[in-house]
N, C-alpha and C. Protein backbone atom coordinates (compact mmCIF):
# COMPACT_ATOMS: atom_id res chain seq x y z
N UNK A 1 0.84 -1.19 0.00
CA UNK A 1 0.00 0.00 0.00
C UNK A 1 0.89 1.26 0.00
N UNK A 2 0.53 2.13 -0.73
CA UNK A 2 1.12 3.55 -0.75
C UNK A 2 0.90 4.37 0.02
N UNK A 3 1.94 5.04 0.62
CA UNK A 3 1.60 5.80 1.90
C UNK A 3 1.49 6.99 1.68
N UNK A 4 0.42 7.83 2.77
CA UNK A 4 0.59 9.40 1.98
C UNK A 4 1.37 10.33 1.34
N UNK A 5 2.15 9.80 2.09
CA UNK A 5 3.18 11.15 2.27
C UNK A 5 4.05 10.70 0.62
N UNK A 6 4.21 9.13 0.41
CA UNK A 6 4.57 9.18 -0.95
C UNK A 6 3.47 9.80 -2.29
N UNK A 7 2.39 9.48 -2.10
CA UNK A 7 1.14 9.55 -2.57
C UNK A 7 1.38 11.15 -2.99
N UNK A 8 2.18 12.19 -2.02
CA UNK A 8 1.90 13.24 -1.61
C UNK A 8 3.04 13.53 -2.59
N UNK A 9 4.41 13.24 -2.60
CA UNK A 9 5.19 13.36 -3.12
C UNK A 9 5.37 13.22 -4.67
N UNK A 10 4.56 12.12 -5.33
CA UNK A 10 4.07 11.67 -6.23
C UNK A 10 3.12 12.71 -7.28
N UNK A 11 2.47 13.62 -6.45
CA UNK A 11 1.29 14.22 -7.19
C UNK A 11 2.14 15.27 -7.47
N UNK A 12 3.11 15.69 -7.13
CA UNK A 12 4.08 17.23 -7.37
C UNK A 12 4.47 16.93 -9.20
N UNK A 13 4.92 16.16 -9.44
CA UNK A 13 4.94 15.27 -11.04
C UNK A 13 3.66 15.67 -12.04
N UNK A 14 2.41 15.82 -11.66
CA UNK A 14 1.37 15.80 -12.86
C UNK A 14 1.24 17.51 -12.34
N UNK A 15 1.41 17.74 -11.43
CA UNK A 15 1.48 19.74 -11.20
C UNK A 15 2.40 20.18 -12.04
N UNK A 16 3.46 19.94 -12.02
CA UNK A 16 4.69 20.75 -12.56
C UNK A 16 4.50 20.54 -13.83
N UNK A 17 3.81 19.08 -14.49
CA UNK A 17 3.41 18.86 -15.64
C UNK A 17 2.65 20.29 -16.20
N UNK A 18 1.41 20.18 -15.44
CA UNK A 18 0.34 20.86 -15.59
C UNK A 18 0.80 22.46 -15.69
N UNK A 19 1.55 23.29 -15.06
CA UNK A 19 2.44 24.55 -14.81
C UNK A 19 3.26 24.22 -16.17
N UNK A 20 3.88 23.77 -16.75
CA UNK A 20 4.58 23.26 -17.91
C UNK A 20 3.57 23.81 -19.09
N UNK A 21 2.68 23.68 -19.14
CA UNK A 21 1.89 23.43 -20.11
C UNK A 21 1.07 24.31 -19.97
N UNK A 22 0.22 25.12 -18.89
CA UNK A 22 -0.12 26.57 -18.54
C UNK A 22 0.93 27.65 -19.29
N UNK A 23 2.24 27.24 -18.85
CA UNK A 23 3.25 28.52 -18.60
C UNK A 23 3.27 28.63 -20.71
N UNK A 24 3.75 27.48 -21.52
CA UNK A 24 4.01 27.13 -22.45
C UNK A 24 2.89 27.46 -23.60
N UNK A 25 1.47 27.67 -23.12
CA UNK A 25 0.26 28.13 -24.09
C UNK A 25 0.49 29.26 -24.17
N UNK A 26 1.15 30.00 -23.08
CA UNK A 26 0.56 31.62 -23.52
C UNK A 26 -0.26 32.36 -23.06
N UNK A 27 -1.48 31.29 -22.91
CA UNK A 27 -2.83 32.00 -23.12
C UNK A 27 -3.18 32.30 -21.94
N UNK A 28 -2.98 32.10 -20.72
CA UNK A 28 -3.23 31.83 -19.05
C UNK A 28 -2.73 33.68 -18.99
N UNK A 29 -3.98 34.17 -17.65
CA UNK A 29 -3.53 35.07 -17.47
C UNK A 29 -2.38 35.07 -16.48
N UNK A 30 -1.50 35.96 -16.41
CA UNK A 30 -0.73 36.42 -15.58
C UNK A 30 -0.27 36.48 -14.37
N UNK A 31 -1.50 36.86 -13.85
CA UNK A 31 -1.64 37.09 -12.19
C UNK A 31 -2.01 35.51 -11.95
N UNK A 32 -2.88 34.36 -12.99
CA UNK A 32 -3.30 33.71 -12.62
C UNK A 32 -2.15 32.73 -12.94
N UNK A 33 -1.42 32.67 -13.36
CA UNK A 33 -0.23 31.90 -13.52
C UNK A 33 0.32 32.28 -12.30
N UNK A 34 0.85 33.56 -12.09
CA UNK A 34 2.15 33.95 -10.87
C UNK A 34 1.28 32.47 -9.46
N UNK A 35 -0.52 33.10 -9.15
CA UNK A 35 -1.16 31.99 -8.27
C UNK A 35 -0.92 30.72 -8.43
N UNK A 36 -0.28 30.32 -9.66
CA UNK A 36 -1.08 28.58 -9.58
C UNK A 36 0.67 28.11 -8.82
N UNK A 37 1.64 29.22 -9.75
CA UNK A 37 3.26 28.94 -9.10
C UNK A 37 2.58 29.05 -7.78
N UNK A 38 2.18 29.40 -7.31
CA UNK A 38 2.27 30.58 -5.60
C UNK A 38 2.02 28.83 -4.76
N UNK A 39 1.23 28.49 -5.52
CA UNK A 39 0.90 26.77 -4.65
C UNK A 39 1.87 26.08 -4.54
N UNK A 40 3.18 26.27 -5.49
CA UNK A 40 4.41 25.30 -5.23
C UNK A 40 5.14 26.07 -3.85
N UNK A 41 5.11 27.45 -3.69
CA UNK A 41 5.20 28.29 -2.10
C UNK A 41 4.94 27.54 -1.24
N UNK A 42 3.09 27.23 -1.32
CA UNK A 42 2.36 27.01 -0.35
C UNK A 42 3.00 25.57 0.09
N UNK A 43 3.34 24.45 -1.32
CA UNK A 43 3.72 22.89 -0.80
C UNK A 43 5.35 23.71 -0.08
N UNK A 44 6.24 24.40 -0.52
CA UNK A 44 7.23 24.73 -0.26
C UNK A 44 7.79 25.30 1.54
N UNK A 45 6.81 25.69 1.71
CA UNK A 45 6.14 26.05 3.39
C UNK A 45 6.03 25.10 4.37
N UNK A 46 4.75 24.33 3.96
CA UNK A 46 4.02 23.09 4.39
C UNK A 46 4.68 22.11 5.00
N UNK A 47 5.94 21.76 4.11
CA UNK A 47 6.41 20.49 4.40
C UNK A 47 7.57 20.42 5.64
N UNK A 48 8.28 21.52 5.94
CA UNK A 48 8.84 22.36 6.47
C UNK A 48 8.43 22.48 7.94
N UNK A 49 6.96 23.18 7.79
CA UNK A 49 5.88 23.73 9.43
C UNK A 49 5.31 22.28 9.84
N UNK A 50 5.22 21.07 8.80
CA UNK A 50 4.66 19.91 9.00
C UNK A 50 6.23 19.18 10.14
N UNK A 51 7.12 19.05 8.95
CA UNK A 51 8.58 18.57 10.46
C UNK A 51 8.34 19.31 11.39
N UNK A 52 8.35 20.58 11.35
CA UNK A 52 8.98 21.12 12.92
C UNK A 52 7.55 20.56 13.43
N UNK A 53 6.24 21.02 13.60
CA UNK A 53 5.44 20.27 14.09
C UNK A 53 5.90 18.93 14.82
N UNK A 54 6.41 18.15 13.76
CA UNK A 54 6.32 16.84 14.18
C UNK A 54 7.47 16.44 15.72
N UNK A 55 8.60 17.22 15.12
CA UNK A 55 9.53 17.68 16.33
C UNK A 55 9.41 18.26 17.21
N UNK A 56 8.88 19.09 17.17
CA UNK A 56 8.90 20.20 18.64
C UNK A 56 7.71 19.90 18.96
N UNK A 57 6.48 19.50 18.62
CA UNK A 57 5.65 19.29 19.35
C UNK A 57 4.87 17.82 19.19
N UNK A 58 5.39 17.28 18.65
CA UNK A 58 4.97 15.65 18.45
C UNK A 58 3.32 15.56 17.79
N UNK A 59 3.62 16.03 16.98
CA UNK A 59 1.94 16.45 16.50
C UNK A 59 1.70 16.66 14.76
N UNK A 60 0.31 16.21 14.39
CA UNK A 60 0.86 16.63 13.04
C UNK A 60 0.42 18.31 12.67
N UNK A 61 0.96 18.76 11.60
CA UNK A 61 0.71 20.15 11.15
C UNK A 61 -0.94 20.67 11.51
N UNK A 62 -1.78 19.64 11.28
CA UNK A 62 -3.10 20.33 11.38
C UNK A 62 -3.41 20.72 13.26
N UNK A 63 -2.72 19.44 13.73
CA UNK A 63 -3.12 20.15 15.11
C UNK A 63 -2.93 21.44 15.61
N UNK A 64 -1.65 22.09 15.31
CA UNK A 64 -0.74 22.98 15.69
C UNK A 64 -1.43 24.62 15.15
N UNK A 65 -2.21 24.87 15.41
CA UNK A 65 -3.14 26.05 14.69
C UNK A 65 -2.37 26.73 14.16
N UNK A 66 -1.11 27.53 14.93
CA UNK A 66 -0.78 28.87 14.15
C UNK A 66 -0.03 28.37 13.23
N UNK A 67 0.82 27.36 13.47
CA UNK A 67 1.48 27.13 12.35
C UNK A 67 0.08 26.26 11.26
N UNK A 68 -0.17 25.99 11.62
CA UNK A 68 -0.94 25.80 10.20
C UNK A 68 -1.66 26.62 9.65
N UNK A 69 -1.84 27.50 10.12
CA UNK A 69 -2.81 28.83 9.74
C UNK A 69 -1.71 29.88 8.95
N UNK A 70 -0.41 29.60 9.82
CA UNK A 70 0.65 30.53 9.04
C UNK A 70 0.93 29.92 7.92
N UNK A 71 1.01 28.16 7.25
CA UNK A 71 1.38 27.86 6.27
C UNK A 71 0.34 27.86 5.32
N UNK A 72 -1.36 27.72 5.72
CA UNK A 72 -2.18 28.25 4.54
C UNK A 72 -2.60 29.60 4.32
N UNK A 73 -2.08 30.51 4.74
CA UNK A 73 -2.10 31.98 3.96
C UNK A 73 -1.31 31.58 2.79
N UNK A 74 -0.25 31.14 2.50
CA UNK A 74 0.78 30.75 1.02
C UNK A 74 -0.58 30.56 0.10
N UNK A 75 -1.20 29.27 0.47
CA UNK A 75 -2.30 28.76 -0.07
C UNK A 75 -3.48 29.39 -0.48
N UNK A 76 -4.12 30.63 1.03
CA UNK A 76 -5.16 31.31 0.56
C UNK A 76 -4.38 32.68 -0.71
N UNK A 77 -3.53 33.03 -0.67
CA UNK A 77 -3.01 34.31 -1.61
C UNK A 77 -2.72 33.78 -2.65
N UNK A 78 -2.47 32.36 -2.93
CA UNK A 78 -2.29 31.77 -4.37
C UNK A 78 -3.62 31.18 -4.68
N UNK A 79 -4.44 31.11 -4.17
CA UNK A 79 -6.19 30.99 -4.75
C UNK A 79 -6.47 32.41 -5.84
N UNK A 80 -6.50 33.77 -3.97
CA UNK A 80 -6.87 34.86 -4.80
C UNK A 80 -6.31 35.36 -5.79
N UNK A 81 -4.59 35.08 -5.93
CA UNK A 81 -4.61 35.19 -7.69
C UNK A 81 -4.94 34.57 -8.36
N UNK A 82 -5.11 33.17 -8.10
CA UNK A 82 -5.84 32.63 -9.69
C UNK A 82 -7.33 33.54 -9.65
N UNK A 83 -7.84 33.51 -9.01
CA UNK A 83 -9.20 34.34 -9.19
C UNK A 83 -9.08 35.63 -10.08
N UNK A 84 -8.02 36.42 -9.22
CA UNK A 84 -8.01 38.08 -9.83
C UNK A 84 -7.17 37.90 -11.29
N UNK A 85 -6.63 36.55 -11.44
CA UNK A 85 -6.40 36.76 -12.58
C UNK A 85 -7.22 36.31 -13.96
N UNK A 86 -7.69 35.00 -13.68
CA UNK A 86 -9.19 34.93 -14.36
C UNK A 86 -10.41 35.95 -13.97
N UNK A 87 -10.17 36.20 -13.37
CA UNK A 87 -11.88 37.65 -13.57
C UNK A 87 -10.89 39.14 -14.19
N UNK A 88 -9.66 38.97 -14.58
CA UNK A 88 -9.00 40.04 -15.00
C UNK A 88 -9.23 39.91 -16.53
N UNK A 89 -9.06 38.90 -16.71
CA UNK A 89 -8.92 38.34 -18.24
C UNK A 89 -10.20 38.00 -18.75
N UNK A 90 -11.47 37.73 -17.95
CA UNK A 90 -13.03 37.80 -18.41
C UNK A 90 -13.13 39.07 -18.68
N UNK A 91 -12.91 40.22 -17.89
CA UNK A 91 -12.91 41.79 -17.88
C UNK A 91 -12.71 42.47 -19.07
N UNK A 92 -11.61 41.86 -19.62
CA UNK A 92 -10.90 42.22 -20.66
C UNK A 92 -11.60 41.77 -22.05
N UNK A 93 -12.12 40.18 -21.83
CA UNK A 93 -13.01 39.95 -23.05
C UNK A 93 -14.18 40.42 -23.08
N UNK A 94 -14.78 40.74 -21.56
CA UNK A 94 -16.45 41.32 -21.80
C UNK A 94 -16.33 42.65 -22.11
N UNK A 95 -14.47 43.70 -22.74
CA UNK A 95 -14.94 44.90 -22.68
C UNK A 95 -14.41 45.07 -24.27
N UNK A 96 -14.08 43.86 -24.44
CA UNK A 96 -13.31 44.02 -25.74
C UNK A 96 -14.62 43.54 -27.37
N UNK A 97 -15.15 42.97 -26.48
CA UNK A 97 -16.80 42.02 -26.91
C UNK A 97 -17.55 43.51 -27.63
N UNK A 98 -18.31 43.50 -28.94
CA UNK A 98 -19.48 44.48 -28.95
C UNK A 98 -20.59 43.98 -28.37
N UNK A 99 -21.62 44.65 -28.25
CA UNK A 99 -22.78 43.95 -27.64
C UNK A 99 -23.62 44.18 -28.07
C-alpha cells in the first residue's frame, strides 16, 4: 500500500506537468499563472511547518493552529490570484466584446 506522504510526493509530477503546459500556451492570465506557481510556495512552506510540528511538538501540522494557519495563507493568496487573474482576463473579453 502507498503511503501518503509518498502519494503526496508523487502528485508534485502531474502539477509541474500541468504549470509546464499553462506557462508554455501563452494563453493563461498572468496574475493567474504567478497563483497557480504561488501553490508550489504554499507545498514549499508546508512540508517544512509539518517537520517542525512533528519535532517540537509531536503532532501533526493540522493540530498545531498557528502554524498551520501561518502555512495556509501561502495557499489562501495563491487561490486569490488565480481568481483576480481569471476575472481580469473575463474583464478584458467582456470589454473588448461588442454587444
Amino acid at each position: 500500500m502507498i503511503s501518503k506522504e509518498t502519494l503526496f510526493a508523487l502528485s508534485l509530477f502531474p502539477y509541474l506537468g500541468f504549470l509546464w503546459f499553462l506557462t508554455k500556451s501563452g494563453k493563461t492570465p498572468r496574475l493567474a499563472l504567478i497563483g497557480f506557481y504561488g501553490t508550489l510556495v504554499f507545498v514549499a512552506v508546508t512540508i517544512p511547518a509539518g517537520i517542525y510540528a512533528k519535532v517540537a511538538y509531536n503532532e501533526s501540522l493540522a493540530n498545531i493552529d498557528w502554524l498551520h494557519g501561518a502555512a495556509e495563507v501561502f495557499l489562501t493568496i495563491a487561490n486569490i490570484l488565480v481568481v483576480l487573474g481569471f476575472r481580469e482576463a473575463i474583464m478584458k473579453i467582456k470589454a473588448s466584446s461588442p454587444e
